[in-house]
PDB file of N, CA and C in Angstrom:
ATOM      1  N   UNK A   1      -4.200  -9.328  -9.857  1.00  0.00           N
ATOM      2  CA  UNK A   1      -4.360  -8.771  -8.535  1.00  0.00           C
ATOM      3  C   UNK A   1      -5.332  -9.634  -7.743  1.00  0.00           C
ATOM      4  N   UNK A   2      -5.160  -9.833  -6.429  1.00  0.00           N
ATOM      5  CA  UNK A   2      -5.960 -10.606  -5.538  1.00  0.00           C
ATOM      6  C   UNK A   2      -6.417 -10.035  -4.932  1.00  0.00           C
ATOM      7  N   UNK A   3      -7.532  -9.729  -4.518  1.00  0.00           N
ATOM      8  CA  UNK A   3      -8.161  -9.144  -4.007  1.00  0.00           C
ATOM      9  C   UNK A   3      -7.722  -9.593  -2.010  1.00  0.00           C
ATOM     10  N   UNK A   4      -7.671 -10.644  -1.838  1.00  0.00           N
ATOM     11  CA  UNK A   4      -7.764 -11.314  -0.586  1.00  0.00           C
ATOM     12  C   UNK A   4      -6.200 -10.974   0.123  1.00  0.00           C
ATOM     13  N   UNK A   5      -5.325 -10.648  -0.725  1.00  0.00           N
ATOM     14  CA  UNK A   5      -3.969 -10.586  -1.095  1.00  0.00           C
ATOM     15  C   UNK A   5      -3.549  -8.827  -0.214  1.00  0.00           C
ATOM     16  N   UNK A   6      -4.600  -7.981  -0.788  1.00  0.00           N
ATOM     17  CA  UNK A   6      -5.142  -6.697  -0.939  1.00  0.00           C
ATOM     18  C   UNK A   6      -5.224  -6.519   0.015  1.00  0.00           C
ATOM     19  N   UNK A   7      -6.549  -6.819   0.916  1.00  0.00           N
ATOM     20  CA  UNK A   7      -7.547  -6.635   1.798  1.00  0.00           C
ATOM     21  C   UNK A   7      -6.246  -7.230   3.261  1.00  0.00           C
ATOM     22  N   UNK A   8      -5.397  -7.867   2.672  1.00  0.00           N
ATOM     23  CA  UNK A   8      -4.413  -8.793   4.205  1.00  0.00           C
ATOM     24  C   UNK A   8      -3.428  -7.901   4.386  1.00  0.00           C
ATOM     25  N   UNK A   9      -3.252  -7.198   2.982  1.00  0.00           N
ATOM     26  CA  UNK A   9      -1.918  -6.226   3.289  1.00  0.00           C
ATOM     27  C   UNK A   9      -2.901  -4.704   4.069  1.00  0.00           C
ATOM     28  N   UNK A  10      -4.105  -4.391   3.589  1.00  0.00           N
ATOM     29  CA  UNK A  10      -4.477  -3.293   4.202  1.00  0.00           C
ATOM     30  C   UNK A  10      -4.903  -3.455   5.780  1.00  0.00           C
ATOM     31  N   UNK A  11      -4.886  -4.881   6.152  1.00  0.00           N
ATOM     32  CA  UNK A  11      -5.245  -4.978   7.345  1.00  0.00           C
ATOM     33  C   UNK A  11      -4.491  -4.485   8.815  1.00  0.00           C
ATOM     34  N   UNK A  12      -3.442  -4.357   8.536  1.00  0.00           N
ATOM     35  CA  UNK A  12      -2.534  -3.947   9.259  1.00  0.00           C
ATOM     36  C   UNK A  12      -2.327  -2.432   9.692  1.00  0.00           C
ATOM     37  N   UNK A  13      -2.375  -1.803  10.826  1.00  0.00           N
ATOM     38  CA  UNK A  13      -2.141  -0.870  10.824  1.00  0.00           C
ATOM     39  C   UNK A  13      -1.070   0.658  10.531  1.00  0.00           C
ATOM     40  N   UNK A  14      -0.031  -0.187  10.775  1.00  0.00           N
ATOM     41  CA  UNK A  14       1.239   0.169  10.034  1.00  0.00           C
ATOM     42  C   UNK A  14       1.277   0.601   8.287  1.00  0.00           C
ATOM     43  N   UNK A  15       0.940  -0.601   8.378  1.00  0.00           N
ATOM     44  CA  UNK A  15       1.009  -0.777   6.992  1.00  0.00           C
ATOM     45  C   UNK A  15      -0.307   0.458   6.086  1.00  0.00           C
ATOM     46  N   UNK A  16      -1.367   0.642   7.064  1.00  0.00           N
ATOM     47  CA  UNK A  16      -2.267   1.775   6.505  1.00  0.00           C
ATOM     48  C   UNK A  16      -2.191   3.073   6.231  1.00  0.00           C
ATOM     49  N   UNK A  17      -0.823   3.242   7.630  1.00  0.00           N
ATOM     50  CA  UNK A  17      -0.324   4.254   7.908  1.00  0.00           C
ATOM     51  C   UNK A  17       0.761   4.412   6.976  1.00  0.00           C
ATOM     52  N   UNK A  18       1.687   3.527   6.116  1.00  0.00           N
ATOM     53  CA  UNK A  18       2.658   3.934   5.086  1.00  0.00           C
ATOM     54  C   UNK A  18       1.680   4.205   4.018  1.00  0.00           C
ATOM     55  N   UNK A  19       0.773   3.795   3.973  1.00  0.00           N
ATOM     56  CA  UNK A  19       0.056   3.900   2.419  1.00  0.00           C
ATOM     57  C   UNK A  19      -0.807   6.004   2.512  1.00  0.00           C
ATOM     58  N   UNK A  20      -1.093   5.826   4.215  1.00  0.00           N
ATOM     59  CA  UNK A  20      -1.040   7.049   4.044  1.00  0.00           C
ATOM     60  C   UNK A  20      -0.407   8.834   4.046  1.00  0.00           C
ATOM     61  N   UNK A  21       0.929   8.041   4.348  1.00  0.00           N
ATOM     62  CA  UNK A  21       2.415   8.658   4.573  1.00  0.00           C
ATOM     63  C   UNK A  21       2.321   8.655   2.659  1.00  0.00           C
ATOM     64  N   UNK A  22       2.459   7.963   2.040  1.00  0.00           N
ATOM     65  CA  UNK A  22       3.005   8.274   0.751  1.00  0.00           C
ATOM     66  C   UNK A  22       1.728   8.595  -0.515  1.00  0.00           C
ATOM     67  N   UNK A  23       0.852   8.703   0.383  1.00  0.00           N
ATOM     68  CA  UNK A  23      -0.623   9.444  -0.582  1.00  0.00           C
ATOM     69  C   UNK A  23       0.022  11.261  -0.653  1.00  0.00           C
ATOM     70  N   UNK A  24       1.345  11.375   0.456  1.00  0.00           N
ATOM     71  CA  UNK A  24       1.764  12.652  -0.049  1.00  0.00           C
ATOM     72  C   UNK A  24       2.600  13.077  -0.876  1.00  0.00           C
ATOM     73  N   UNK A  25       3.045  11.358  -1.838  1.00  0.00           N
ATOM     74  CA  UNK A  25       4.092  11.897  -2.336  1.00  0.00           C
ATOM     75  C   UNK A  25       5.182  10.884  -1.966  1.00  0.00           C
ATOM     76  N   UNK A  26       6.373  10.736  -3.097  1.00  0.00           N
ATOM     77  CA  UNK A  26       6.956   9.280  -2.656  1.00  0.00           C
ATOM     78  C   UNK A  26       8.063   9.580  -1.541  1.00  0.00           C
ATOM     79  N   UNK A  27       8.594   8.734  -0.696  1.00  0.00           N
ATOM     80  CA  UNK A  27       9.138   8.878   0.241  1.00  0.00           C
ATOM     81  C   UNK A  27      10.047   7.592   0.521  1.00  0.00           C
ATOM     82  N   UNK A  28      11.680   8.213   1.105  1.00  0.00           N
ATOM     83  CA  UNK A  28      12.582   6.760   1.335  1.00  0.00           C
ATOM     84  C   UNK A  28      11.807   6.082   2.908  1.00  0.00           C
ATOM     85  N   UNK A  29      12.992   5.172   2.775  1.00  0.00           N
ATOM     86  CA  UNK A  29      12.434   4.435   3.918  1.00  0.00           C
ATOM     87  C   UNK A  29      13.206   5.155   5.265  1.00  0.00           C
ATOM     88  N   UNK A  30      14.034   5.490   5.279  1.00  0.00           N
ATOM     89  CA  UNK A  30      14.005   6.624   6.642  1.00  0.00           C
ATOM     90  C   UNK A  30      13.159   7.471   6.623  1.00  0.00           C
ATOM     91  N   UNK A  31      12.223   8.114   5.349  1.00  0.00           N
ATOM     92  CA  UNK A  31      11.657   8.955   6.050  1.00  0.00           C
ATOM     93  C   UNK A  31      10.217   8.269   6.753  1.00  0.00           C
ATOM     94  N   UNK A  32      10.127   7.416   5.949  1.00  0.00           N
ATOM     95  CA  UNK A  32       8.901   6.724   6.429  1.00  0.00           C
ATOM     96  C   UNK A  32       9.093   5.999   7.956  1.00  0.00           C
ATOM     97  N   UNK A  33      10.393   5.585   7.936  1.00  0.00           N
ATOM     98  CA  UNK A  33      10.372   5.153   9.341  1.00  0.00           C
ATOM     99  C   UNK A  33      10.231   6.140  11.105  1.00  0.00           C
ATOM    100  N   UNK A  34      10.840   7.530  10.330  1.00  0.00           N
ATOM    101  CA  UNK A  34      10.551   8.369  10.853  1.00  0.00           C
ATOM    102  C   UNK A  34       9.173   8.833  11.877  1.00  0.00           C
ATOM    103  N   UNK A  35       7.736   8.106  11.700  1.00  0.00           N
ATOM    104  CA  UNK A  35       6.576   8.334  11.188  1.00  0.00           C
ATOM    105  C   UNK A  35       6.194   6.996  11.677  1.00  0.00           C
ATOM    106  N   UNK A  36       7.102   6.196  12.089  1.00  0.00           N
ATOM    107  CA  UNK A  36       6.633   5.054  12.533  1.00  0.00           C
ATOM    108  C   UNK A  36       6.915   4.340  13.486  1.00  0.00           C
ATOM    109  N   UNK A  37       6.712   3.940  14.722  1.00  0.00           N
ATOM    110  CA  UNK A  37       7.217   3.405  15.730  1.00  0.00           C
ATOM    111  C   UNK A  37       7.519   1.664  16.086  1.00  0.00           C
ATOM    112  N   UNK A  38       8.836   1.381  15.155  1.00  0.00           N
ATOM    113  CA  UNK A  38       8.843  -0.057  14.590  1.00  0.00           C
ATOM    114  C   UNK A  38      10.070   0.021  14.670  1.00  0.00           C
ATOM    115  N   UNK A  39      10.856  -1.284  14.460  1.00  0.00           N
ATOM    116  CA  UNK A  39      11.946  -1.074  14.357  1.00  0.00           C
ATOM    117  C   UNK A  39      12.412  -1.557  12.308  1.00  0.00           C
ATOM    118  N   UNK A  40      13.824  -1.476  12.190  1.00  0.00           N
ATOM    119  CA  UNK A  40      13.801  -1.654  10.348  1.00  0.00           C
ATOM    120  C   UNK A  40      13.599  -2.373  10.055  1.00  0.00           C
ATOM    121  N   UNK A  41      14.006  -4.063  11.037  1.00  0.00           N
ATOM    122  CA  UNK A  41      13.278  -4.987   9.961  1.00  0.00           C
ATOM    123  C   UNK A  41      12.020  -5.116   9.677  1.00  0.00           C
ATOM    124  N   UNK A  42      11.079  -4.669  10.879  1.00  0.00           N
ATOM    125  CA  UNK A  42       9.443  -4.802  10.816  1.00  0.00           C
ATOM    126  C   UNK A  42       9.141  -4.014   9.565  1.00  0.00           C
ATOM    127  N   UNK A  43       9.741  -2.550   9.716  1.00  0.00           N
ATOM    128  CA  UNK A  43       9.512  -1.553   8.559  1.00  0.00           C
ATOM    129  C   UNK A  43       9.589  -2.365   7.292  1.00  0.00           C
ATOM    130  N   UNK A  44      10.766  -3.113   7.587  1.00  0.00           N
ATOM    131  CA  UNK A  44      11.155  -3.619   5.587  1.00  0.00           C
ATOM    132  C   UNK A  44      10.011  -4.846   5.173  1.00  0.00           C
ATOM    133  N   UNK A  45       9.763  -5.365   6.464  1.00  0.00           N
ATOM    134  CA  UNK A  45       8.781  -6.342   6.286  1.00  0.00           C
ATOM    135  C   UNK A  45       7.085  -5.972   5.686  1.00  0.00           C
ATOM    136  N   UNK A  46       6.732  -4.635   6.770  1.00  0.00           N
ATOM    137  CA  UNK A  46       5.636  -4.295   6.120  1.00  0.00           C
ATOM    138  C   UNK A  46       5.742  -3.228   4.649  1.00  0.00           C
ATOM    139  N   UNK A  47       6.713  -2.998   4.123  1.00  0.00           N
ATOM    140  CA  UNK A  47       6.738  -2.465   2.748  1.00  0.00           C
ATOM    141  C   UNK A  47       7.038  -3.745   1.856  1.00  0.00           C
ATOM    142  N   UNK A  48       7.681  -4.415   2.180  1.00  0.00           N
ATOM    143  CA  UNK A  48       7.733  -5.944   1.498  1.00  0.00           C
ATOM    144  C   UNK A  48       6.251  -6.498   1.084  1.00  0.00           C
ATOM    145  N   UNK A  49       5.552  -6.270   2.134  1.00  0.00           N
ATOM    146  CA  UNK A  49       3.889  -7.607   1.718  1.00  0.00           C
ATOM    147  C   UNK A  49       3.206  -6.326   1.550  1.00  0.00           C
ATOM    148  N   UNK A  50       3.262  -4.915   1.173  1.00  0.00           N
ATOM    149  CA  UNK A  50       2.973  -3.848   0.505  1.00  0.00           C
ATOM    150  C   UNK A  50       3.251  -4.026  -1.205  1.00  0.00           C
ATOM    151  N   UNK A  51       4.951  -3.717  -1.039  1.00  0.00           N
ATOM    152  CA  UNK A  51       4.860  -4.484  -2.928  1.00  0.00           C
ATOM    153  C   UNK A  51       4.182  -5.605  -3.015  1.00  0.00           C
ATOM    154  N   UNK A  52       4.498  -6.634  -2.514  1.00  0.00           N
ATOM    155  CA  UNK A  52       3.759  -8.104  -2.901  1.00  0.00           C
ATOM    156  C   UNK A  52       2.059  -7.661  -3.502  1.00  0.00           C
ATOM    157  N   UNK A  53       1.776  -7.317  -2.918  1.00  0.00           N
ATOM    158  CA  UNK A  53       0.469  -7.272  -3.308  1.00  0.00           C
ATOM    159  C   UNK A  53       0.384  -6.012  -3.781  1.00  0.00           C
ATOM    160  N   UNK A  54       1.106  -5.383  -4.120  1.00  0.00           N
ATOM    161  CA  UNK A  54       1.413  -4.237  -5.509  1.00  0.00           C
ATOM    162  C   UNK A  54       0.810  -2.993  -5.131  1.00  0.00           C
ATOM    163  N   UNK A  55       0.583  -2.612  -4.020  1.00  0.00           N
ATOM    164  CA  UNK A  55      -0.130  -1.613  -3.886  1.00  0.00           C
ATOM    165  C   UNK A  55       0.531  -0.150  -3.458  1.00  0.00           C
ATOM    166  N   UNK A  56       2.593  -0.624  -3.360  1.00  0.00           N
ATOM    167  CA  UNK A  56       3.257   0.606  -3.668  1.00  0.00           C
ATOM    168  C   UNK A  56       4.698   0.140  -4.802  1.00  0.00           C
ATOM    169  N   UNK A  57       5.109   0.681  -5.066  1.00  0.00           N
ATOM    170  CA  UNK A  57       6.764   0.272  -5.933  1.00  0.00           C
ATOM    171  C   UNK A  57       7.823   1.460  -5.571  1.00  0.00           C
ATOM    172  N   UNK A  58       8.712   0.412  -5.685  1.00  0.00           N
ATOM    173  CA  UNK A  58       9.706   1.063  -5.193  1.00  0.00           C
ATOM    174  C   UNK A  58      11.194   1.476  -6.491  1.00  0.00           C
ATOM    175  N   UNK A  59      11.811   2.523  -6.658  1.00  0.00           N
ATOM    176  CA  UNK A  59      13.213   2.585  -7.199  1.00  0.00           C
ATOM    177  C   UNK A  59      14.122   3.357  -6.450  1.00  0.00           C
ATOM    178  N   UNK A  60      15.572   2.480  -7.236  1.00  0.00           N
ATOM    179  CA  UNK A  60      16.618   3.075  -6.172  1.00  0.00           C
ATOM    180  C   UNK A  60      17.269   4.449  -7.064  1.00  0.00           C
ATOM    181  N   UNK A  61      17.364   5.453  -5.916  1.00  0.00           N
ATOM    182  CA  UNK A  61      18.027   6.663  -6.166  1.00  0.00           C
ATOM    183  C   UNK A  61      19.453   6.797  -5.224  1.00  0.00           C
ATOM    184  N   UNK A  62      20.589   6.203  -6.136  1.00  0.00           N
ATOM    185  CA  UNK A  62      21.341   6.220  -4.946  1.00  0.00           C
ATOM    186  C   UNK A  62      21.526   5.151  -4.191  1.00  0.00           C
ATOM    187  N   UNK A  63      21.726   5.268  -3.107  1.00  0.00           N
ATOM    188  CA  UNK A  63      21.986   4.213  -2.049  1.00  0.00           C
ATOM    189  C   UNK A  63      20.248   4.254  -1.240  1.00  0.00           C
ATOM    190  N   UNK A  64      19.740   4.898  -1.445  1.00  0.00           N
ATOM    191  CA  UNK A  64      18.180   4.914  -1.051  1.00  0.00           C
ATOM    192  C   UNK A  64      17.039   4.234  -1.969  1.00  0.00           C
ATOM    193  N   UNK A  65      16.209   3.694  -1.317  1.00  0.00           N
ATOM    194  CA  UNK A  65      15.298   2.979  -2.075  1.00  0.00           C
ATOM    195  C   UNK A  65      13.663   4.320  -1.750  1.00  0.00           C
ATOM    196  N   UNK A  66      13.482   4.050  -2.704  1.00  0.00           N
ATOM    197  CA  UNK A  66      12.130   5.493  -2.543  1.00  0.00           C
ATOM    198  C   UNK A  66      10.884   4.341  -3.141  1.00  0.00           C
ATOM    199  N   UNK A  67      10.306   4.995  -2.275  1.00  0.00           N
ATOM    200  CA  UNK A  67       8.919   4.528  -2.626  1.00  0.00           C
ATOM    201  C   UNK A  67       7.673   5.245  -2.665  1.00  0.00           C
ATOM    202  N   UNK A  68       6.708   4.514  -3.894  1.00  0.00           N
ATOM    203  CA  UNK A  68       5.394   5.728  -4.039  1.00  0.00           C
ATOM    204  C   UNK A  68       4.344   4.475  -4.233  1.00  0.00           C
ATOM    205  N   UNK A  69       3.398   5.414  -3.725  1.00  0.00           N
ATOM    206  CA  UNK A  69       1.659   4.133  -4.041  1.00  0.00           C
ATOM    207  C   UNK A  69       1.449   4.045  -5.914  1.00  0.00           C
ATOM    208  N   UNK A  70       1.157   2.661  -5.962  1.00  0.00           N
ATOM    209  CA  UNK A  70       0.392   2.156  -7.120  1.00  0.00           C
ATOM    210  C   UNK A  70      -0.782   2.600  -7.487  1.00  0.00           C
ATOM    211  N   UNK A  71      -1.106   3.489  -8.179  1.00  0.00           N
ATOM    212  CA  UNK A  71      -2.636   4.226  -7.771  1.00  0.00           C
ATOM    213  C   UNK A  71      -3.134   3.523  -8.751  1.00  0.00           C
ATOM    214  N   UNK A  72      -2.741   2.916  -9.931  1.00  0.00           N
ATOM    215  CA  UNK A  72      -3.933   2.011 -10.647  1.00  0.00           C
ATOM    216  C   UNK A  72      -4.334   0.604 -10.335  1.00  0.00           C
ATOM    217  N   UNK A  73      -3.674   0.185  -8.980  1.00  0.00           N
ATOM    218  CA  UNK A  73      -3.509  -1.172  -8.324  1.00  0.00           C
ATOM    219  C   UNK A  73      -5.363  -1.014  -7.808  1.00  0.00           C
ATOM    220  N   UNK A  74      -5.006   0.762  -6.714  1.00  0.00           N
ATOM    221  CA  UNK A  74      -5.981   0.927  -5.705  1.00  0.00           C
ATOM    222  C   UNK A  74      -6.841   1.294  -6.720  1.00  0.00           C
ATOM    223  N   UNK A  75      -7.245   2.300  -7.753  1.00  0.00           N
ATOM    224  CA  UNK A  75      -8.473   2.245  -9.077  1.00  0.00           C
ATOM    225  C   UNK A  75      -8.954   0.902  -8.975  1.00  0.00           C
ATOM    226  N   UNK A  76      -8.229  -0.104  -9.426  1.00  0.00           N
ATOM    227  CA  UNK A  76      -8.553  -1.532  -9.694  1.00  0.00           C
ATOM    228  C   UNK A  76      -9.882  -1.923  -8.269  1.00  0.00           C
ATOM    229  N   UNK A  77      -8.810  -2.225  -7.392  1.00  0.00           N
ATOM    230  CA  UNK A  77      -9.571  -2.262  -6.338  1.00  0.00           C
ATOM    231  C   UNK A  77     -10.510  -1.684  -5.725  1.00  0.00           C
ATOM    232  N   UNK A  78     -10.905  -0.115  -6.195  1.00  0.00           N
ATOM    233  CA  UNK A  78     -11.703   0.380  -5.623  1.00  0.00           C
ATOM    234  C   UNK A  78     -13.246   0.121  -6.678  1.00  0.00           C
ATOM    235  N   UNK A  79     -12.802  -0.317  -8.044  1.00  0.00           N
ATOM    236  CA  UNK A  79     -14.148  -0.889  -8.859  1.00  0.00           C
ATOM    237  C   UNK A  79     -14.299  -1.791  -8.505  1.00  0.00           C
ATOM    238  N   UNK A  80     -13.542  -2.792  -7.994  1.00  0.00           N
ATOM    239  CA  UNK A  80     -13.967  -4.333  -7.579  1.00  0.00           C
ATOM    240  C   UNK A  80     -14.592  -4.267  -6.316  1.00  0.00           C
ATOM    241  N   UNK A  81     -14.339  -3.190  -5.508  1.00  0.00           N
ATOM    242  CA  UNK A  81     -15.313  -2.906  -4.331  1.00  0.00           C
ATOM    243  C   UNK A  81     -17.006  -2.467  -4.426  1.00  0.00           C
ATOM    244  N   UNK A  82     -17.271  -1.316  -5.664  1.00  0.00           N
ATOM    245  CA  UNK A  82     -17.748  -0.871  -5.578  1.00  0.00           C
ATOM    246  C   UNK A  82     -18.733  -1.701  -7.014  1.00  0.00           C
ATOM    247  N   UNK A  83     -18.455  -2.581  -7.733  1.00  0.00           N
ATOM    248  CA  UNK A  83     -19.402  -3.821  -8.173  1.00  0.00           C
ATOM    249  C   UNK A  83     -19.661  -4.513  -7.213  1.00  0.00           C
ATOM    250  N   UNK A  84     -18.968  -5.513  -6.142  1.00  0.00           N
ATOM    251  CA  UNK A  84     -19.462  -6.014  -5.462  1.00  0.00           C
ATOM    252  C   UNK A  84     -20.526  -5.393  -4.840  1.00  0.00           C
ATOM    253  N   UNK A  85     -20.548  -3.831  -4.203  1.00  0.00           N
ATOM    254  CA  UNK A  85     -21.469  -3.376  -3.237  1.00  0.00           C
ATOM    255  C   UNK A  85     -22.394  -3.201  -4.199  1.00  0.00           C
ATOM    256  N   UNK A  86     -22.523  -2.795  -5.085  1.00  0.00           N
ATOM    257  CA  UNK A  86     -23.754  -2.567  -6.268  1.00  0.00           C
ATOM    258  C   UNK A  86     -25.112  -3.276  -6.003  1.00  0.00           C
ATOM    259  N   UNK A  87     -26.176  -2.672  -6.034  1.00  0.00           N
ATOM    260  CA  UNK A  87     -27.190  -3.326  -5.427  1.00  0.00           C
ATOM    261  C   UNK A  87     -27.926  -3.215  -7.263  1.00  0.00           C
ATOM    262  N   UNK A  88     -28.411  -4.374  -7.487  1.00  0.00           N
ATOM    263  CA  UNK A  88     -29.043  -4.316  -8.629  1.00  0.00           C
ATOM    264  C   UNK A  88     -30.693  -4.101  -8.393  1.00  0.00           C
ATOM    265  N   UNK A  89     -31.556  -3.063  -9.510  1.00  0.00           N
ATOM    266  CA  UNK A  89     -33.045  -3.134  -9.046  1.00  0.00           C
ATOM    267  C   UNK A  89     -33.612  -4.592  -9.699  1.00  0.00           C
ATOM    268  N   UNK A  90     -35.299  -5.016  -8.508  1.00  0.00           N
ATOM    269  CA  UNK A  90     -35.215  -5.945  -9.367  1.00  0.00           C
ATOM    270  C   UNK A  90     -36.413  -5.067  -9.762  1.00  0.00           C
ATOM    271  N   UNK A  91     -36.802  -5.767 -10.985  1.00  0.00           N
ATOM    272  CA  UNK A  91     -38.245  -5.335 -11.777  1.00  0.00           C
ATOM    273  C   UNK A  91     -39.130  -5.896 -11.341  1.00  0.00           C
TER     274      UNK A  91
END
């Protein structure tokens, strides 16, 4: 996992907004588009550099592709945040 990789896919607003569309639970891509004011290729684009940097996955049910968040991607990332911020005492 890349951290820099991470931090480029969360930068986006869209893209913050699918991650928090499917913190309810997994969802196709109509419904997500639903929820979003984009058109499909942008949509497919920002769930595209979403998997890339692994932070949702997707399987097909059907002729629908469903998708849910990686929650041990964001665990990962949220210790690598929270060592970096770590303030050590000195003696």
């Amino acid at each position: 996992m890349s951290l820099s990789k991470t931090f480029s896919a969360l930068s986006e607003p869209n893209r913050q907004k699918i991650l928090d569309l499917l913190k309810k639970g997994e969802l196709s891509v109509n419904e997500i588009g639903k929820y979003l004011d984009v058109t499909t290729p942008t949509l497919s684009h920002h769930l595209d550099i979403l998997k890339r940097a692994d932070l949702i996955s997707s399987r097909r049910q059907g002729q629908q592709i469903i998708y849910s968040l990686n929650f041990s991607i964001l665990e990962e990332v949220a210790e690598k945040i929270a060592k970096f911020l770590a303030v050590k005492k000195i003696k």
